[in-house]
N, C-alpha and C. Protein backbone atom coordinates (compact mmCIF):
# COMPACT_ATOMS: atom_id res chain seq x y z
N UNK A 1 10.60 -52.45 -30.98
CA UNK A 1 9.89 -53.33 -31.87
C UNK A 1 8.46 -53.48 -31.35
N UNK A 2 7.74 -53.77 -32.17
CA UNK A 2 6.35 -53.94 -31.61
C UNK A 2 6.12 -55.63 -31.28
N UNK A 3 4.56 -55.52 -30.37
CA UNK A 3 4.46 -56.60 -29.78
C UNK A 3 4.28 -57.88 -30.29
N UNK A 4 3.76 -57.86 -31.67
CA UNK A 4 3.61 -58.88 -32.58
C UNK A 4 4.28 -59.02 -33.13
N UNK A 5 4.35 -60.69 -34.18
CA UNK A 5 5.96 -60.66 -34.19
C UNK A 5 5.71 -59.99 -35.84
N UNK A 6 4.98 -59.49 -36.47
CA UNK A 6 5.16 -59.22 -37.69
C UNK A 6 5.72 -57.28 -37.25
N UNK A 7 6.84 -57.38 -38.18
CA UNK A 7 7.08 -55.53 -38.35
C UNK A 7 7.04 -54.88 -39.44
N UNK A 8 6.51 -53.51 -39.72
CA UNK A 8 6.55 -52.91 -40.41
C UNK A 8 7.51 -52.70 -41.55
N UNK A 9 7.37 -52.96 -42.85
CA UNK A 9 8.73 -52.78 -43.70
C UNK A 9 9.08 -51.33 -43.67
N UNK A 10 10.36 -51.06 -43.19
CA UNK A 10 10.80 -49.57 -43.58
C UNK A 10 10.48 -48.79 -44.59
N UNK A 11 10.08 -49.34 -45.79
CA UNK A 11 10.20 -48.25 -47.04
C UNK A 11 8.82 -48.33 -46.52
N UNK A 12 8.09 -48.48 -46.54
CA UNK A 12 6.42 -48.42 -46.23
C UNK A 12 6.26 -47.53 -45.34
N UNK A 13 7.06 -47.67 -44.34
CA UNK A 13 6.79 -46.28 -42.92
C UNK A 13 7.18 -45.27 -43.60
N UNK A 14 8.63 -44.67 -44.55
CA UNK A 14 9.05 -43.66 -44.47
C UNK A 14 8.24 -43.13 -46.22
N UNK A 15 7.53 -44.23 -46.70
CA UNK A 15 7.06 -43.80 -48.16
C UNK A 15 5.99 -42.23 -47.57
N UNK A 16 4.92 -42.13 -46.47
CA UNK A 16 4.82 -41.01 -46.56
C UNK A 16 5.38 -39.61 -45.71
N UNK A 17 5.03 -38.65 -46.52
CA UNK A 17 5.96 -37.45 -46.30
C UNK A 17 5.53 -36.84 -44.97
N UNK A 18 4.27 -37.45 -44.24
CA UNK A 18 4.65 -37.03 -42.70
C UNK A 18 5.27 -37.44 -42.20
N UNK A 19 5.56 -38.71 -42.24
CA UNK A 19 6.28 -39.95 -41.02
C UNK A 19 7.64 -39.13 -41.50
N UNK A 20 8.18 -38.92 -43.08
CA UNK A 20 9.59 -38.40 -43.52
C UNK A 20 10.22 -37.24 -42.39
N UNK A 21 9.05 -36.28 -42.45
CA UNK A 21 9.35 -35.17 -41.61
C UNK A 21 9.06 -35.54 -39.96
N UNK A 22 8.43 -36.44 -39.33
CA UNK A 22 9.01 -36.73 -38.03
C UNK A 22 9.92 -37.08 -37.81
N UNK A 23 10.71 -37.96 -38.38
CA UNK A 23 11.80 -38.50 -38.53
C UNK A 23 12.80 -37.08 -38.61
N UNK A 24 12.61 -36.54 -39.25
CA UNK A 24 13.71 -35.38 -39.26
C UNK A 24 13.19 -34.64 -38.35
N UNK A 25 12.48 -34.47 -38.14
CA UNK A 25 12.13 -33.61 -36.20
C UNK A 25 12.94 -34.50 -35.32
N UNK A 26 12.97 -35.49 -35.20
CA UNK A 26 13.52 -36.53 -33.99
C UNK A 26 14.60 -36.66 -34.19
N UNK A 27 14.74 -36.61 -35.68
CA UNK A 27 16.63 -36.45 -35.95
C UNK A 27 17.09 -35.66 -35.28
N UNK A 28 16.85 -34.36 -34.57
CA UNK A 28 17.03 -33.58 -34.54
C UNK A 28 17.07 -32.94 -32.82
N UNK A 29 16.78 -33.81 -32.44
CA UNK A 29 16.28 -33.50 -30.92
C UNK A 29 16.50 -35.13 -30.24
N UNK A 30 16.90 -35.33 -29.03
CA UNK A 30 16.98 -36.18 -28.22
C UNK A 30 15.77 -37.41 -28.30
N UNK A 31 14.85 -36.57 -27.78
CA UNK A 31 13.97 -37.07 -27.76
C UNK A 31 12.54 -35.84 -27.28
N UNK A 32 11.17 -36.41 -27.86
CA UNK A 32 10.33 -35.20 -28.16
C UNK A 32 8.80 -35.95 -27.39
N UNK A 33 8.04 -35.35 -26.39
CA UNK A 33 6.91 -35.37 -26.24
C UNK A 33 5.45 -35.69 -27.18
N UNK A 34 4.41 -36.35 -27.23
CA UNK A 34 3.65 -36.20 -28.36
C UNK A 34 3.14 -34.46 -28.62
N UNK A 35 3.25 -33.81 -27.67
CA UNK A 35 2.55 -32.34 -27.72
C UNK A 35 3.39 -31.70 -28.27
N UNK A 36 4.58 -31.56 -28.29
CA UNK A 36 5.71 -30.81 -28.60
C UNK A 36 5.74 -31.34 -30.54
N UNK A 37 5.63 -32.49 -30.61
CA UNK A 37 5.68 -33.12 -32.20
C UNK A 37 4.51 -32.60 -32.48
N UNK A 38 3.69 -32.82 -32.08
CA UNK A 38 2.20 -32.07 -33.15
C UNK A 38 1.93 -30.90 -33.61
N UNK A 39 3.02 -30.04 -32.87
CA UNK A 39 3.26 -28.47 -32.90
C UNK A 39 3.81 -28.04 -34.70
N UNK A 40 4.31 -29.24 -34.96
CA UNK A 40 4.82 -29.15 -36.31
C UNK A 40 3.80 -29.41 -37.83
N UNK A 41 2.67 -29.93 -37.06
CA UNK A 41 1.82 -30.28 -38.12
C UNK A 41 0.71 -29.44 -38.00
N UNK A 42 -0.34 -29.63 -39.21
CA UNK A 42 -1.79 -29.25 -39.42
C UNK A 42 -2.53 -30.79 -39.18
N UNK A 43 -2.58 -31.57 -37.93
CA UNK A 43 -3.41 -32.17 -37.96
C UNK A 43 -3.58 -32.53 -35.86
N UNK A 44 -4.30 -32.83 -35.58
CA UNK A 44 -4.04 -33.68 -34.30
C UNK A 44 -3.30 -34.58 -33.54
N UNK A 45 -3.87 -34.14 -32.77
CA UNK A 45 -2.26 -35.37 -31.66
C UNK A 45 -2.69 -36.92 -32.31
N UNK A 46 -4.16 -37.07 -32.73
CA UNK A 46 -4.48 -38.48 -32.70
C UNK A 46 -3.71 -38.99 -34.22
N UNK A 47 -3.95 -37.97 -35.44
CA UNK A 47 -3.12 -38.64 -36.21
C UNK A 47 -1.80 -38.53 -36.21
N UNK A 48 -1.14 -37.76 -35.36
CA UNK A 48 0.19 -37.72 -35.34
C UNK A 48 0.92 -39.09 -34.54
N UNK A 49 -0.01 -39.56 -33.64
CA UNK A 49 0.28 -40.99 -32.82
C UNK A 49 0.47 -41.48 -33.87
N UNK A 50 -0.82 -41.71 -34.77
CA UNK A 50 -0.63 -43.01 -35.79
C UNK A 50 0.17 -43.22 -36.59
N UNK A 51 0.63 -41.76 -36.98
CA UNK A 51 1.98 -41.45 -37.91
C UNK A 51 3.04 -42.40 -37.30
N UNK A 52 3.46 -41.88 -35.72
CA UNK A 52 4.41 -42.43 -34.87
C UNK A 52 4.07 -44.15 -34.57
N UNK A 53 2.88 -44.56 -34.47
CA UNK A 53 2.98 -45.67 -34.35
C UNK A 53 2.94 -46.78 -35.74
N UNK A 54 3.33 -46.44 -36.78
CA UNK A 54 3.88 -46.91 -37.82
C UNK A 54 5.21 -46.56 -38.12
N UNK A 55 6.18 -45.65 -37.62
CA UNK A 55 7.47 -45.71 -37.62
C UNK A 55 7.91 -46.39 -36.21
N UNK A 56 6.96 -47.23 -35.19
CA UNK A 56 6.92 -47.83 -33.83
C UNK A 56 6.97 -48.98 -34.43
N UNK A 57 5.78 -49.60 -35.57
CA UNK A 57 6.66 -50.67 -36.14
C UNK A 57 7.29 -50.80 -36.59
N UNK A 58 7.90 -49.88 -37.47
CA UNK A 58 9.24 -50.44 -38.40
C UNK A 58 10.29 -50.31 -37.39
N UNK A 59 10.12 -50.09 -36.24
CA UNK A 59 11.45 -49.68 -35.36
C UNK A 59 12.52 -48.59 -35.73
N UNK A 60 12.32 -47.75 -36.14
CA UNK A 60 12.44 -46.12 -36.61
C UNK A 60 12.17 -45.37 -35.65
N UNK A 61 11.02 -45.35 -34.53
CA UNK A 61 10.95 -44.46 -33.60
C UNK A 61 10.92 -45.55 -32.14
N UNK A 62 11.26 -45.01 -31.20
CA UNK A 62 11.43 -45.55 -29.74
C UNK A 62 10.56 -44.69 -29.06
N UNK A 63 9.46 -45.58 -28.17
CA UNK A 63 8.64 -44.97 -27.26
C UNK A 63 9.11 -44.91 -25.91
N UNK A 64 9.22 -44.02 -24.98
CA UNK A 64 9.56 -43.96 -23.08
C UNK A 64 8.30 -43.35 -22.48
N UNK A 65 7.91 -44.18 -21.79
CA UNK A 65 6.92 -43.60 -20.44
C UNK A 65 7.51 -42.96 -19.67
N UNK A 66 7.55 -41.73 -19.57
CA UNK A 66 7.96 -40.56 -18.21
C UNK A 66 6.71 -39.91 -17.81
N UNK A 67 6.14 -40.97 -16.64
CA UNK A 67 5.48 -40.32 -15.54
C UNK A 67 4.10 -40.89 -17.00
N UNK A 68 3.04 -39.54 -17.04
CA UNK A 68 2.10 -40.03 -18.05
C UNK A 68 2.10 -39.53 -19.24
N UNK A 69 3.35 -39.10 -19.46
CA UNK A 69 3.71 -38.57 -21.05
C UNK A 69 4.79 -39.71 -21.45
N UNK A 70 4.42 -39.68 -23.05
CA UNK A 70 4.99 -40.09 -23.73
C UNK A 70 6.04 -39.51 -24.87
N UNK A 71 7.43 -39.92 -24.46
CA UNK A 71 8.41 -39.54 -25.01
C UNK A 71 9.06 -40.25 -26.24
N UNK A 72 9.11 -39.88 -27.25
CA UNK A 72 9.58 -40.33 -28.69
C UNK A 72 11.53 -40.05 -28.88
N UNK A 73 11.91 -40.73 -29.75
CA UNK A 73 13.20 -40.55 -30.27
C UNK A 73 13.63 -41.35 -31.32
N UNK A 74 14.20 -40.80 -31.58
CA UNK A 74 14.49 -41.91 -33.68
C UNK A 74 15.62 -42.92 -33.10
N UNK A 75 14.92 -44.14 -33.86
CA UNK A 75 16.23 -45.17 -34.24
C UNK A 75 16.28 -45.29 -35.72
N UNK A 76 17.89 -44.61 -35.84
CA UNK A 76 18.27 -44.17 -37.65
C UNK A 76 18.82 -45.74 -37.78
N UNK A 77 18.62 -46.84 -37.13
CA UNK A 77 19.28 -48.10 -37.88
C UNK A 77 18.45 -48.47 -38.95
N UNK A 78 17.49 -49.15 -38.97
CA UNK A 78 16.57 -49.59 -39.76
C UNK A 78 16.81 -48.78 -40.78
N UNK A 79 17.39 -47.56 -41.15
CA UNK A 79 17.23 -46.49 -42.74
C UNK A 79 18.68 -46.85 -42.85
N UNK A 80 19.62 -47.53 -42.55
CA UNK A 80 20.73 -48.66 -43.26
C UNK A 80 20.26 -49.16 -44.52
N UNK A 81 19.18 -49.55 -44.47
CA UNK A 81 18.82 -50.69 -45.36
C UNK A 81 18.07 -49.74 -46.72
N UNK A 82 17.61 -48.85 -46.33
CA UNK A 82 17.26 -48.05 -47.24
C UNK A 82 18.49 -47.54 -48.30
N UNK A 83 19.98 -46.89 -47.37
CA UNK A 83 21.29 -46.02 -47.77
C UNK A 83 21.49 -47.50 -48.25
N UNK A 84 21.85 -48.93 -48.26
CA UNK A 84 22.09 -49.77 -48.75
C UNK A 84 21.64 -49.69 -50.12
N UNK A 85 20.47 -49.89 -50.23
CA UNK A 85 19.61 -50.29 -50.97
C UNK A 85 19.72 -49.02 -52.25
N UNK A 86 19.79 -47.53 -51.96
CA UNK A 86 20.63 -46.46 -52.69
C UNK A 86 21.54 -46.72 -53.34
N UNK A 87 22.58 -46.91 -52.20
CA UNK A 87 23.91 -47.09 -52.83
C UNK A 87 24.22 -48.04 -54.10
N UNK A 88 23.65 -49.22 -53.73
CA UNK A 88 23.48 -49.64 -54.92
C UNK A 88 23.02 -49.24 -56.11
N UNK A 89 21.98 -48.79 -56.57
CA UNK A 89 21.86 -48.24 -57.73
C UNK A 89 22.32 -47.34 -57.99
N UNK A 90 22.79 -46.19 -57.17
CA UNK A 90 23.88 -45.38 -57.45
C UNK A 90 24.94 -45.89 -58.34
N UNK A 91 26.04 -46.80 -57.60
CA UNK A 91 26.57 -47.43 -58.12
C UNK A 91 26.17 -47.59 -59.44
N UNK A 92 24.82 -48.81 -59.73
CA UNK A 92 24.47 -48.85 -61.16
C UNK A 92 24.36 -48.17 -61.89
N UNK A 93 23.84 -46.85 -61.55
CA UNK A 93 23.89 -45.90 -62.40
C UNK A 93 24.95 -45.09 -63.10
N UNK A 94 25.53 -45.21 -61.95
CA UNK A 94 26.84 -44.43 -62.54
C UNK A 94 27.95 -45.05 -63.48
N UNK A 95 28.05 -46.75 -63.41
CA UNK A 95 28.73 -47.29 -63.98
C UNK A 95 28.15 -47.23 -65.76
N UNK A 96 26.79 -47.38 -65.64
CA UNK A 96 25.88 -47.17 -67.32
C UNK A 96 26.16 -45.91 -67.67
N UNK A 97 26.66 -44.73 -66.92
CA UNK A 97 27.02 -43.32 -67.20
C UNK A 97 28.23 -43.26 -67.70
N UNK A 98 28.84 -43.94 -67.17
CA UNK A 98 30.64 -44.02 -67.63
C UNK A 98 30.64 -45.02 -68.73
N UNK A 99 29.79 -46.32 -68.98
CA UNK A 99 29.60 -46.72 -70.26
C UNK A 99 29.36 -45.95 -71.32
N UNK A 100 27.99 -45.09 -71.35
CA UNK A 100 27.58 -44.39 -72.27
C UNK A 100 28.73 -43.51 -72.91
N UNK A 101 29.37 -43.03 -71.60
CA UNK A 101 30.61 -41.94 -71.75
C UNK A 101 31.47 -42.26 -72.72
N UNK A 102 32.10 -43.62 -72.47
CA UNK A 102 33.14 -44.53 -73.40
C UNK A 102 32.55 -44.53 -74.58
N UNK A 103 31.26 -44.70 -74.88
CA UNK A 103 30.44 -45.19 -76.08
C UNK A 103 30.27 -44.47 -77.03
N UNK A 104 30.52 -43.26 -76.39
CA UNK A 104 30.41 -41.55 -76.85
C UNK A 104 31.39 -40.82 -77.19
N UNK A 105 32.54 -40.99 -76.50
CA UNK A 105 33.63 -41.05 -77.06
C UNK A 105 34.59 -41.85 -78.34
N UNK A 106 34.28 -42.83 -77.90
CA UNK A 106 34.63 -43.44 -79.21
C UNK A 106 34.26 -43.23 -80.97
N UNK A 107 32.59 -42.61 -81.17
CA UNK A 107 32.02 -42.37 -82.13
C UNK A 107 32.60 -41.08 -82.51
């Protein structure tokens, strides 16, 4: 979590499609160096921090000091609330699908 007490809302960190794809790099690996993550992009280590330090607030990524590198790794809790937040309208949807279905049948 970060040091202040306000945190990042999850859908806000993962709304863009870089932070999406770190997240699935880190999914994917233990845990990853900043040099080793930048290897994946077209941009710099400096915006790739900032990428990381907005999934640092939503608490999505975990930072470790080893020695004077910095080591990254995903925390998939916080995207609960997202698969929550799915599931539900899933649900909704599908139940107005099986309405329509009945509705359609009947005529």
């Amino acid at each position: 979590m970060n040091d202040n007490s306000q945190v990042r809302d999850v859908y806000d960190a993962v709304a863009d499609p870089t932070r999406r794809k770190l997240l699935q790099i880190l999914a994917d690996v233990d845990e990853l160096p900043l040099y080793e993550i930048t290897v994946h992009f077209e941009m710099g280590r400096t915006a790739v921090s900032k990428h990381l330090s907005i999934l640092k607030d939503a608490d999505l990524v975990v930072a470790r000091k080893v020695g004077r590198e910095t080591r990254y790794r995903l925390n998939a809790n916080p995207l609960k609330e997202i698969r929550d937040w799915v599931s539900f309208y899933e649900g909704f949807w599908k139940e107005r699908i099986d309405k329509l279905k009945l509705l359609l049948e009947e005529e």
